[in-house]
Protein backbone atom coordinates (compact mmCIF):
# COMPACT_ATOMS: atom_id res chain seq x y z
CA UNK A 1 -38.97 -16.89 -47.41
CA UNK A 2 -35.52 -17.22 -49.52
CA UNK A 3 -32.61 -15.73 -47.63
CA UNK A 4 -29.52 -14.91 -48.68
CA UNK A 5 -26.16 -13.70 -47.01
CA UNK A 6 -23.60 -12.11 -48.23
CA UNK A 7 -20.55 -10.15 -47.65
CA UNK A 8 -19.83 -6.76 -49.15
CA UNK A 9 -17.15 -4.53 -49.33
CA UNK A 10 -17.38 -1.55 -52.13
CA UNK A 11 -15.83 1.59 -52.36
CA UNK A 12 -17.61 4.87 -52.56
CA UNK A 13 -16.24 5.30 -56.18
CA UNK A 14 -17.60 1.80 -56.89
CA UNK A 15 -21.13 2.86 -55.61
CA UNK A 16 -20.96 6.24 -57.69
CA UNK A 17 -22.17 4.41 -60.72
CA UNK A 18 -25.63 4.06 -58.89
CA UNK A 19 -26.16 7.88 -58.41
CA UNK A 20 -25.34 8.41 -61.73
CA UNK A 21 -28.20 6.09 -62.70
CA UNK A 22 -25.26 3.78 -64.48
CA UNK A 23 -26.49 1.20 -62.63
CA UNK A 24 -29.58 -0.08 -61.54
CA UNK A 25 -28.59 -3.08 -59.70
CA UNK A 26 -26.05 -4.91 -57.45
CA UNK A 27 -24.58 -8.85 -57.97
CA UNK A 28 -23.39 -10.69 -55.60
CA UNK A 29 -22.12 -14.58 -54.87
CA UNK A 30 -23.91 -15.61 -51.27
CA UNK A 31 -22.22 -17.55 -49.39
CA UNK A 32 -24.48 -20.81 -50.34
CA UNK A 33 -22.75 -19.98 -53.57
CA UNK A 34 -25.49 -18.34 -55.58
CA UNK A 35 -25.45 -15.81 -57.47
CA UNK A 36 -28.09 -12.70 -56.61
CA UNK A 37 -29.21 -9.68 -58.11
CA UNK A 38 -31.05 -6.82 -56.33
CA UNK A 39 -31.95 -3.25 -56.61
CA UNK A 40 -28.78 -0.82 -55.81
CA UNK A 41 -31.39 1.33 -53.93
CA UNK A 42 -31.37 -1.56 -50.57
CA UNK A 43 -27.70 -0.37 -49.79
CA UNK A 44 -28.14 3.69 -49.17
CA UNK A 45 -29.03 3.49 -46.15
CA UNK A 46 -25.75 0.96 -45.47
CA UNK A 47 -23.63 3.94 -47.67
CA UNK A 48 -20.73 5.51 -45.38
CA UNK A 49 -17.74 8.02 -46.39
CA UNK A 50 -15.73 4.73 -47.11
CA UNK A 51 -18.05 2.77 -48.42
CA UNK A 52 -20.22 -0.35 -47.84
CA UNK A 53 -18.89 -2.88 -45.93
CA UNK A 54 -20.19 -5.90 -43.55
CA UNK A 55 -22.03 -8.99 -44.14
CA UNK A 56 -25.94 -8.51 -44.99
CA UNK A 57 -28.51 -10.50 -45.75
CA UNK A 58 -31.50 -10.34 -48.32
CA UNK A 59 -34.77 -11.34 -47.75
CA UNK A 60 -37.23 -11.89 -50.43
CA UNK A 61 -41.02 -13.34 -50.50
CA UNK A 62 -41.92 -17.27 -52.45
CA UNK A 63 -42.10 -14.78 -55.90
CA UNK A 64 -38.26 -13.16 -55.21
CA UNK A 65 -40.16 -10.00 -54.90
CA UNK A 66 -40.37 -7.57 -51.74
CA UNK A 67 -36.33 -7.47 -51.31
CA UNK A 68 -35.39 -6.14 -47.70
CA UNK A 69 -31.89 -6.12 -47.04
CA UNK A 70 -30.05 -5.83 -43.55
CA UNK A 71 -26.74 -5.47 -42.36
CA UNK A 72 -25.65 -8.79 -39.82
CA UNK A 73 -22.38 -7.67 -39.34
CA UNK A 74 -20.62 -4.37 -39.01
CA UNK A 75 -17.26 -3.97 -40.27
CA UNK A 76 -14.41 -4.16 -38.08
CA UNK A 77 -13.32 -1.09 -36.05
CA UNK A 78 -16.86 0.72 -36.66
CA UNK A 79 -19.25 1.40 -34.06
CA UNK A 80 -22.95 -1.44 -33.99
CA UNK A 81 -24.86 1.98 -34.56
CA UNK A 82 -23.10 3.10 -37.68
């Protein structure tokens, strides 16, 4: 299964475009250096009063279908259940 990690760090105003159905998707550089797109809908859950932040990781089947995305990392100076 391809798996990419990633770190993240957007602002709530920067995540605004999603609700507004401005955007559909998120980019992102992993850290092997590639460059991924996936549905804006895998980071709600991730979504806190100042924003998304941490490193995550993306999991995908052979097809790069069936995205599941997970948090590895907390940020700094929150608590492993937020």
């Amino acid at each position: 299964m391809p798996r990419f990690e990633f770190d993240l760090d957007l602002s709530p105003e920067e995540f605004l475009a999603w609700y507004r159905g401005e955007a559909r998707s998120v980019r992102v550089r992993s850290h092997q250096g590639l460059v991924v797109e996936f549905p804006a809908r895998l980071l709600q859950p991730y979504l806190r009063p100042e924003g998304i932040r941490g490193r995550f990781v993306l999991t995908c089947d052979a097809q790069f279908r069936n995205a599941r995305l997970d948090r590895l990392h907390p940020p700094l100076g929150t608590a492993p259940g937020l």
